[in-house]
C-alpha atoms as a PDB file:
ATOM      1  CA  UNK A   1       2.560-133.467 -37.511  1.00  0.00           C
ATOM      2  CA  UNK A   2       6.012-132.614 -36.423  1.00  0.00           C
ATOM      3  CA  UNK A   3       8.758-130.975 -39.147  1.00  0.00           C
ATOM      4  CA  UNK A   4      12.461-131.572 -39.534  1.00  0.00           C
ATOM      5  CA  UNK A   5      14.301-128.367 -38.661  1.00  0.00           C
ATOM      6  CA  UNK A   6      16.541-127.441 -41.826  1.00  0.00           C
ATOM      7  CA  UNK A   7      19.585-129.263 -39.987  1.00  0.00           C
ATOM      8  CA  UNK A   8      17.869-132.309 -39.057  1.00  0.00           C
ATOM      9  CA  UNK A   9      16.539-132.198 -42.717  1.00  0.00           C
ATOM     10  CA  UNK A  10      20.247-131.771 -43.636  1.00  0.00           C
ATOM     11  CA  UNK A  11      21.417-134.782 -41.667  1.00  0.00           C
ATOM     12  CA  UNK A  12      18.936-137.367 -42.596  1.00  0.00           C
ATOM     13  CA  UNK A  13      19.979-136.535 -46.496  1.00  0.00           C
ATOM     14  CA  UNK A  14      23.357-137.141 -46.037  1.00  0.00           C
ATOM     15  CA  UNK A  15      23.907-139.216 -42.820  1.00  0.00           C
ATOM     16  CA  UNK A  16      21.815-142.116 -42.916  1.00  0.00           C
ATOM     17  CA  UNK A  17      23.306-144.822 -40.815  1.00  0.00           C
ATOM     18  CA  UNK A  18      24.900-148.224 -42.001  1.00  0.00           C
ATOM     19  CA  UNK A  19      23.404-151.339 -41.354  1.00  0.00           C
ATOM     20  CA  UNK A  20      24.992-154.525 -41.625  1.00  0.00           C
ATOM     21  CA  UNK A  21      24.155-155.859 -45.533  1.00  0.00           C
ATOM     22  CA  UNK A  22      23.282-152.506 -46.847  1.00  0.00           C
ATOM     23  CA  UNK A  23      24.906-151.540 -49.797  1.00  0.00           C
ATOM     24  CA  UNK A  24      26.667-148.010 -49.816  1.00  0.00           C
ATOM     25  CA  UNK A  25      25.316-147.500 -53.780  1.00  0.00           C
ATOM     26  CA  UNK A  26      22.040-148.506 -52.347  1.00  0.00           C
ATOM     27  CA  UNK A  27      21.366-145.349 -49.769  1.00  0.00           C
ATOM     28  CA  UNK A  28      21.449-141.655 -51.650  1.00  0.00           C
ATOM     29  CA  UNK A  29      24.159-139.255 -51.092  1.00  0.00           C
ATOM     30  CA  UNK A  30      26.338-142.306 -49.561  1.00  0.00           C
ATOM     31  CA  UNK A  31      29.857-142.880 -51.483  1.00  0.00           C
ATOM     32  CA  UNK A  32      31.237-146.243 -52.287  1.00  0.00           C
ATOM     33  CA  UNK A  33      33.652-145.970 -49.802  1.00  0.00           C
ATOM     34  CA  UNK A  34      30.892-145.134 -46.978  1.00  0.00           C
ATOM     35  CA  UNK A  35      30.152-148.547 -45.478  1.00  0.00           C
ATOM     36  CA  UNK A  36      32.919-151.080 -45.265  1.00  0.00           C
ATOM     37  CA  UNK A  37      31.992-154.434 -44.002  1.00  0.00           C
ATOM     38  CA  UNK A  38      28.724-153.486 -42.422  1.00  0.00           C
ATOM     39  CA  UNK A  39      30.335-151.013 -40.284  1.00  0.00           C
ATOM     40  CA  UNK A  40      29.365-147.699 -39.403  1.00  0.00           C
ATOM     41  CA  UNK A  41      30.627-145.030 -41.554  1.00  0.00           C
ATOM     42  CA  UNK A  42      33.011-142.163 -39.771  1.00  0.00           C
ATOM     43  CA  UNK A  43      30.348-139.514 -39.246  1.00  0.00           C
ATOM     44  CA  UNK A  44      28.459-141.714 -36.867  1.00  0.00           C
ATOM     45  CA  UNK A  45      31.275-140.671 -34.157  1.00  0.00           C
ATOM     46  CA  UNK A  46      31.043-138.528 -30.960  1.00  0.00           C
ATOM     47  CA  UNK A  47      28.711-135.487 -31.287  1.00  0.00           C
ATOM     48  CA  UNK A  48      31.585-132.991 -31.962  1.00  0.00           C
ATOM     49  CA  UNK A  49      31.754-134.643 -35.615  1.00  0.00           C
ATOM     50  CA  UNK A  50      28.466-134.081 -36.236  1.00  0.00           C
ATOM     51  CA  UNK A  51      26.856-132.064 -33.978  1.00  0.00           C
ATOM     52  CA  UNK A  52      24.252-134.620 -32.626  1.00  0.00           C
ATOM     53  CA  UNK A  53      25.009-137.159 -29.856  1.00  0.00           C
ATOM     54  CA  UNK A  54      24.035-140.635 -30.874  1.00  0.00           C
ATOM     55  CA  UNK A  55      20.548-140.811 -29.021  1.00  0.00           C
ATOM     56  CA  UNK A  56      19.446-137.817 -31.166  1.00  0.00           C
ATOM     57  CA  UNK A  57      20.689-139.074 -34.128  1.00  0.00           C
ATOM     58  CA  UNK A  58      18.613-142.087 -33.829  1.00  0.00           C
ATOM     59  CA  UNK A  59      15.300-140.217 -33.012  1.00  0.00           C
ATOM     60  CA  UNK A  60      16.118-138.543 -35.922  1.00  0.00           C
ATOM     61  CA  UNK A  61      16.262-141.347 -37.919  1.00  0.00           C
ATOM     62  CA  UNK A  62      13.478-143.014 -36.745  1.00  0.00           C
ATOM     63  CA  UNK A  63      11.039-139.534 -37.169  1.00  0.00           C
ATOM     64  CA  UNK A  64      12.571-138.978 -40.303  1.00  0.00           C
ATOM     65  CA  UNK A  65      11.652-142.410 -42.167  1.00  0.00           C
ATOM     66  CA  UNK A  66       8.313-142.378 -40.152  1.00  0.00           C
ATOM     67  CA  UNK A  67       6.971-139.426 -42.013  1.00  0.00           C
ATOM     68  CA  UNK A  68       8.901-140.580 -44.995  1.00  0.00           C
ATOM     69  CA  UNK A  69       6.766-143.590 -44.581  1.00  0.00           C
ATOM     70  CA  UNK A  70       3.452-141.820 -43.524  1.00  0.00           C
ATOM     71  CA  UNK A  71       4.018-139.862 -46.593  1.00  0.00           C
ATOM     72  CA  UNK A  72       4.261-143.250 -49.392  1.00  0.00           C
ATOM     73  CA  UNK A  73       1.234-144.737 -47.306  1.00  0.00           C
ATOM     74  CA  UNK A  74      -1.169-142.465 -48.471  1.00  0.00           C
ATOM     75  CA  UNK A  75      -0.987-143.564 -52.144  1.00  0.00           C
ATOM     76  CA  UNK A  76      -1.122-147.315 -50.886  1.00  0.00           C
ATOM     77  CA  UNK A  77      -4.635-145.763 -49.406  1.00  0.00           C
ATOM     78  CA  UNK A  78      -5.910-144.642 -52.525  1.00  0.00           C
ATOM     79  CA  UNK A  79      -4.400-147.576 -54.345  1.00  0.00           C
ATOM     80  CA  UNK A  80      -6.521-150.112 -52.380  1.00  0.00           C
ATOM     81  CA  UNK A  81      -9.331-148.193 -52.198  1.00  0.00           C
ATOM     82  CA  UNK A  82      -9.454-147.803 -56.654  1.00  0.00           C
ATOM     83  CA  UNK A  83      -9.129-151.528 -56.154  1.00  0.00           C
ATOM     84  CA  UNK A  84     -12.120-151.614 -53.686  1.00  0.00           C
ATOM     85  CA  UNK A  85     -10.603-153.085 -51.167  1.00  0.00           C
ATOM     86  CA  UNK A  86     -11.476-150.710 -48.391  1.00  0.00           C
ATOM     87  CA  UNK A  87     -10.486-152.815 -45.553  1.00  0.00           C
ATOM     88  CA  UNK A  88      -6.819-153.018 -47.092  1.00  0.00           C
ATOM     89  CA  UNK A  89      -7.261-149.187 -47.205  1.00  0.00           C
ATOM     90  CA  UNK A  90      -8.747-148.744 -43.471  1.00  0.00           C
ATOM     91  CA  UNK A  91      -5.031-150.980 -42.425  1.00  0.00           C
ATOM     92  CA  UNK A  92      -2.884-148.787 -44.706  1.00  0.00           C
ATOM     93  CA  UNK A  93      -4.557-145.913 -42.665  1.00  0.00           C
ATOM     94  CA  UNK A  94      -3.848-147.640 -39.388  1.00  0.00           C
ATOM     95  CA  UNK A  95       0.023-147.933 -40.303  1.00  0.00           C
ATOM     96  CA  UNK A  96       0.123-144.318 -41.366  1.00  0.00           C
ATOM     97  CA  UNK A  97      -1.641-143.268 -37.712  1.00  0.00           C
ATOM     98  CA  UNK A  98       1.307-145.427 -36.167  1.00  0.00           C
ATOM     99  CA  UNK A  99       4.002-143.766 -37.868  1.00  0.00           C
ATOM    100  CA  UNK A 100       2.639-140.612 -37.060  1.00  0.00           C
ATOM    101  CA  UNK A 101       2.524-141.570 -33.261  1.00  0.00           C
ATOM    102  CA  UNK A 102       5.929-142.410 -33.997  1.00  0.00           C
ATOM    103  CA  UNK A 103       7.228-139.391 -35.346  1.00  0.00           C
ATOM    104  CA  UNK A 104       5.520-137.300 -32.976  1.00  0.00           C
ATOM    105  CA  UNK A 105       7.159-139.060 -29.817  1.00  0.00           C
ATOM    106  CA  UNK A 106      10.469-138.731 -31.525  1.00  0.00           C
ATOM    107  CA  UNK A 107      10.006-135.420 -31.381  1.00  0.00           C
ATOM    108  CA  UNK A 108       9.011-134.789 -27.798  1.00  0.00           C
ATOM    109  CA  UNK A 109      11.901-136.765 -26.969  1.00  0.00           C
ATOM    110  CA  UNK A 110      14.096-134.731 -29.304  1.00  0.00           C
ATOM    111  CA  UNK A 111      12.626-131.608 -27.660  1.00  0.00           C
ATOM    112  CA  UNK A 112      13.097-133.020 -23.608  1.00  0.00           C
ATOM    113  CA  UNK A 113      16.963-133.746 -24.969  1.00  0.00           C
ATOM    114  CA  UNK A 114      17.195-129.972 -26.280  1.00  0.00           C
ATOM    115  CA  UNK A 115      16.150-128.607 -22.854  1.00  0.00           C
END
C-alpha cells in the first residue's frame, strides 16, 4: 500500500480543496475566511504557491482520502461481520480493495509526474 511522503502528508492536513457547499468550519485546519462562496481558497494557485502543480495536487487528494477511506472500512468489516452479516462484510471488503487500487494508481501517476 502506497505512503504519503511527509510533504504530501503535510499538504493534505492543511490544503484540502473547496468544494462548492462545503463549509470552511466543516474541513480541519481550514479558517473561516478559507472558502468564500464556494470558491477555491488562495493556496490552490500556480505551483510556485504551493509547490505542487494542480494535477498533483489532485492525485494527492484523491490517494489521500482513499486510504483515509480504506482505513474507516475496516471497522465497517468487523462491524457487519459482529452483526453476522457476512455478505455486507465481503462488500465492505470489496470497497476497501477499490480504494486501494485507487490509491495505488495515484501513486504511479504521482511517480511518472516526478520523473
Amino acid at each position: 500500500m502506497p505512503h504519503l511522503d511527509s510533504g504530501q502528508a503535510v499538504l493534505m492536513k492543511r490544503r484540502l480543496p473547496c468544494r462548492k457547499g462545503l463549509r470552511a468550519e466543516s474541513a480541519p485546519n481550514f479558517r473561516s475566511d478559507s472558502c468564500r462562496a464556494g470558491f477555491k481558497p488562495h493556496y490552490r494557485g500556480p505551483a510556485g504557491q504551493t509547490g505542487f502543480d494542480d494535477v498533483s495536487f489532485d492525485l494527492i487528494s484523491v490517494q489521500y482520502h482513499s486510504l483515509k477511506a480504506g482505513h474507516d472500512y475496516g471497522q465497517y468489516v468487523r462491524d457487519a461481520r459482529n452483526a453476522g452479516r457476512d455478505d455486507i462484510a465481503d462488500f465492505f471488503e470489496q470497497v476497501m480493495a477499490q480504494d486501494s487500487e485507487r490509491a495505488e494508481k495515484c501513486h504511479r501517476f504521482l511517480r511518472e509526474l516526478q520523473s
